[in-house]
N, C-alpha and C. Protein backbone atom coordinates (compact mmCIF):
# COMPACT_ATOMS: atom_id res chain seq x y z
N UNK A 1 -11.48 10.46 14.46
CA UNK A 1 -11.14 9.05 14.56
C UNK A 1 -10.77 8.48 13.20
N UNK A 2 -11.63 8.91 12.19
CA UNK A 2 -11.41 8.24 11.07
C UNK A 2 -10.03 8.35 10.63
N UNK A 3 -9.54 9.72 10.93
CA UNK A 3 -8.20 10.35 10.02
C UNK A 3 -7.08 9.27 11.18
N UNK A 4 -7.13 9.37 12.37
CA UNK A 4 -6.57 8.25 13.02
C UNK A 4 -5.94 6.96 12.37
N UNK A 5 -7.14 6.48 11.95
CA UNK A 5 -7.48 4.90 11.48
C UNK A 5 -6.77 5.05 10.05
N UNK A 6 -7.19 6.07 9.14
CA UNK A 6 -6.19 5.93 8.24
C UNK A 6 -5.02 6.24 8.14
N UNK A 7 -4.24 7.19 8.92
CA UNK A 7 -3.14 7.43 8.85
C UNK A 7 -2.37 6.83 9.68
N UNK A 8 -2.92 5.48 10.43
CA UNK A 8 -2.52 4.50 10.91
C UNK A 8 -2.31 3.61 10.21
N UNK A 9 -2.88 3.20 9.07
CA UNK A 9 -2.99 2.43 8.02
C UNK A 9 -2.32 2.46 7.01
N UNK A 10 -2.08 3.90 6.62
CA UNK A 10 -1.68 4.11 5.87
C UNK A 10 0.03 4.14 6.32
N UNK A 11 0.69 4.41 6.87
CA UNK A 11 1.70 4.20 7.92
C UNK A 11 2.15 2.95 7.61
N UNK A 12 1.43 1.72 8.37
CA UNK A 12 1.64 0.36 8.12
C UNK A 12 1.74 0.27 6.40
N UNK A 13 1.32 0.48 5.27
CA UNK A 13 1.10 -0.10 4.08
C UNK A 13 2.69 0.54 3.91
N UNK A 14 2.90 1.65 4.79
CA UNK A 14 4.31 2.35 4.09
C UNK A 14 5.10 1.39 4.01
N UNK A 15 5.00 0.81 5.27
CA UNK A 15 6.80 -0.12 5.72
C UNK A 15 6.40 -1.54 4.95
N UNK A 16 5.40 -1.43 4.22
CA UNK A 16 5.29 -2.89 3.49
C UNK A 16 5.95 -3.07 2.17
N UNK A 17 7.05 -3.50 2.55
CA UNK A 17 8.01 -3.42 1.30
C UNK A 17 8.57 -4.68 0.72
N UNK A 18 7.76 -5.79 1.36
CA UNK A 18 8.08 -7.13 0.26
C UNK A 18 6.32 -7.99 1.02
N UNK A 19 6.19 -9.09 0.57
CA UNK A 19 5.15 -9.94 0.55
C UNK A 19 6.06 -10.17 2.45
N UNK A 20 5.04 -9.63 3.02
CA UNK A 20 5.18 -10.40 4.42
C UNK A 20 3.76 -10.79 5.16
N UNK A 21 3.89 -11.87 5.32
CA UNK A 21 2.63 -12.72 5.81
C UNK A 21 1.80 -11.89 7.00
N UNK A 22 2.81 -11.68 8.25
CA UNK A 22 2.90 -11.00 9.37
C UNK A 22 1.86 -9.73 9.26
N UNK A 23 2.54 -8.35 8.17
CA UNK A 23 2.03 -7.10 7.83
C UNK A 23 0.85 -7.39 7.06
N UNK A 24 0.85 -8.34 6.40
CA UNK A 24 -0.16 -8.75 5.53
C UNK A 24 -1.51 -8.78 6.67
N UNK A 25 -1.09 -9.30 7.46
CA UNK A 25 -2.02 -9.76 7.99
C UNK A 25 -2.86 -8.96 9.14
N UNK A 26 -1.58 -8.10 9.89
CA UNK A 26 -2.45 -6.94 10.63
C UNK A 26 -3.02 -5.71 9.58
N UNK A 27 -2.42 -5.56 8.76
CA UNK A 27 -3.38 -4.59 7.82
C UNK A 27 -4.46 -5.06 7.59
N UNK A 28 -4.77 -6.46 7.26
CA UNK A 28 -6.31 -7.21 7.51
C UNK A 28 -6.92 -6.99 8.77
N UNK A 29 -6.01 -7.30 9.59
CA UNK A 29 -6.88 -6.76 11.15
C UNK A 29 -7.70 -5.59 11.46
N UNK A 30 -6.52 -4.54 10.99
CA UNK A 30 -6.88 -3.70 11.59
C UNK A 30 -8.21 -2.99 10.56
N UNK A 31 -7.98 -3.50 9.22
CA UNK A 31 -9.16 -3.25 8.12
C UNK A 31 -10.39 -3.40 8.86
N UNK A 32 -10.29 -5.34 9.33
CA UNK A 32 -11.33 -5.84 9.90
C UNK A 32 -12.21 -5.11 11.41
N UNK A 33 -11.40 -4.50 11.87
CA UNK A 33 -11.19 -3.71 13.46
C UNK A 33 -12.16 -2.29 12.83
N UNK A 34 -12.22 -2.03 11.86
CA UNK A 34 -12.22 -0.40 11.49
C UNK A 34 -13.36 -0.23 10.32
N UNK A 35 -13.79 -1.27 10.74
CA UNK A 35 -15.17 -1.54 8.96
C UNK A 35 -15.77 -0.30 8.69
N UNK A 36 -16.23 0.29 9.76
CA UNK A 36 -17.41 1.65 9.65
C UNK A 36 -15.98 2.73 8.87
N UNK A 37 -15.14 2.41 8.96
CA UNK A 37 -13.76 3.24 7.77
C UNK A 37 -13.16 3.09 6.58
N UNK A 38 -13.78 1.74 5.78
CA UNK A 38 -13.83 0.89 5.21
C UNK A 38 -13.40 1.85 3.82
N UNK A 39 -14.08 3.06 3.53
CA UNK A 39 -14.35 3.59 2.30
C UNK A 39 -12.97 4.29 2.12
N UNK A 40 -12.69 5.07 3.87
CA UNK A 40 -11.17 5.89 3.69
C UNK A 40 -9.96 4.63 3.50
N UNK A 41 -10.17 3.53 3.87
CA UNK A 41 -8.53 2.38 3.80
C UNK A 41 -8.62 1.76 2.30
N UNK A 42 -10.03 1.86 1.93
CA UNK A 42 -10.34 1.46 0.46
C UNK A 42 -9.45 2.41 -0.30
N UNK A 43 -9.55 3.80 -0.28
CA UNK A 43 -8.86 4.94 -0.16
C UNK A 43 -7.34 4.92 -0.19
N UNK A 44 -6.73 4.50 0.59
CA UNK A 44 -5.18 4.54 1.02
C UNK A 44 -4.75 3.77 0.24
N UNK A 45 -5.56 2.59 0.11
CA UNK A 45 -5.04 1.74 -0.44
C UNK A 45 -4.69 1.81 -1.96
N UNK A 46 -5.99 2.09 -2.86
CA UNK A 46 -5.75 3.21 -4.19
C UNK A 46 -4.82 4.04 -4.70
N UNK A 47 -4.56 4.62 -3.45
CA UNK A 47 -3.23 5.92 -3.40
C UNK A 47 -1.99 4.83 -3.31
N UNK A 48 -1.91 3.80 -2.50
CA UNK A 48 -0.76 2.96 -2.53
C UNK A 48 -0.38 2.41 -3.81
N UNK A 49 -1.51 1.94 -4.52
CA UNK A 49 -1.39 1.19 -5.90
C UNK A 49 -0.79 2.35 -7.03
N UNK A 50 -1.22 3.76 -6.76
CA UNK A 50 -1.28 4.31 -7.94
C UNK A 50 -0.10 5.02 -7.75
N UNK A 51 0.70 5.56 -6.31
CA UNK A 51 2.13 5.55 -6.44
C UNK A 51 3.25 4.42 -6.67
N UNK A 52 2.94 3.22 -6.51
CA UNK A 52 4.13 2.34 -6.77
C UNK A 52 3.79 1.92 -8.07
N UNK A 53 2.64 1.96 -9.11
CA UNK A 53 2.77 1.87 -10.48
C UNK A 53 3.47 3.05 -11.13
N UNK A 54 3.37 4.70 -10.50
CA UNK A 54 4.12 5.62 -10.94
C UNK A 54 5.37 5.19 -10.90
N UNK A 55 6.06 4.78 -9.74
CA UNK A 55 7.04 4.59 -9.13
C UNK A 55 7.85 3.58 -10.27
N UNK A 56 6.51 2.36 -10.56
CA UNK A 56 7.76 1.40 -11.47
C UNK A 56 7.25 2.02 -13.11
N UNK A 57 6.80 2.73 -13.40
CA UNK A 57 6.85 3.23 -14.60
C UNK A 57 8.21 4.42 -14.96
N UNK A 58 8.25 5.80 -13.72
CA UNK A 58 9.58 6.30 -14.21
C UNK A 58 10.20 5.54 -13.79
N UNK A 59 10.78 4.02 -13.15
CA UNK A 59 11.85 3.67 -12.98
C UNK A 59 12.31 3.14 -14.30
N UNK A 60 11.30 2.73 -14.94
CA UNK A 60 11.27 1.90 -16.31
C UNK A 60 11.49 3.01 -17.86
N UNK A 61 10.90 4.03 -17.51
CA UNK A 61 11.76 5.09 -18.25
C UNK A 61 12.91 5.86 -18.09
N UNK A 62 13.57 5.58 -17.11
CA UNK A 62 14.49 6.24 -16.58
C UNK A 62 15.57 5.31 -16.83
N UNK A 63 15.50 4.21 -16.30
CA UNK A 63 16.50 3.21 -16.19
C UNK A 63 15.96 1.78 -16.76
N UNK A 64 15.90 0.95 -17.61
CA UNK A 64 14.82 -0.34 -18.24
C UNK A 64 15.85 -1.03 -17.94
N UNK A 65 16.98 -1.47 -17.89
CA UNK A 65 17.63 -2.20 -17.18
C UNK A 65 17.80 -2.72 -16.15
N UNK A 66 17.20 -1.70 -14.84
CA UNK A 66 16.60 -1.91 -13.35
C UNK A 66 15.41 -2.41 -13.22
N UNK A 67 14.28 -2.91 -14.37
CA UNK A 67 13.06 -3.37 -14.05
C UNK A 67 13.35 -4.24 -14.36
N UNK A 68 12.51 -5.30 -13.19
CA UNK A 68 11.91 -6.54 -12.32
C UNK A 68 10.51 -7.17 -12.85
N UNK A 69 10.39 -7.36 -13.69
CA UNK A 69 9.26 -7.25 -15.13
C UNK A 69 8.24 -8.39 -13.94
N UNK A 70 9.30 -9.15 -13.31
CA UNK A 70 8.24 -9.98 -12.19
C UNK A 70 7.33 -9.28 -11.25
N UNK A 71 8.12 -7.35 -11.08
CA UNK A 71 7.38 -7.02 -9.38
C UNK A 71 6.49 -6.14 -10.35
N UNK A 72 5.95 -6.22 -11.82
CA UNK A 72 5.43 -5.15 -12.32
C UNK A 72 3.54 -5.91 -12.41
């Protein structure tokens, strides 16, 4: 069940690709829905942060002209 719940979760955080109220908000749900899983979405979520800081760091060595110094 657990691997379920996160790779359900983790799924949803994928397609979250600007500030949307909507996604924002069932990823809270389903957080809220799934507490006793709390430690694995704590989890996903970590892994989310620490690829899109990779993500805008080689973009920023690669190309510094393409960074958004706002989405950093």
């Amino acid at each position: 069940m657990s691997d379920d719940v996160t790779d359900s979760y983790r799924s949803s955080l994928d397609d979250l690709k600007m500030n949307s109220k909507p996604q924002i908000s069932m990823l809270t749900m389903l957080a809220e829905d799934h507490e006793q899983f709390a430690s694995d979405i704590v989890r996903v979520i970590e892994e989310q942060i620490k690829k899109i800081l990779f993500f805008n760091v080689f973009r920023a060595e690669s190309h510094p002209q393409m960074v958004d110094v706002k989405h950093m």
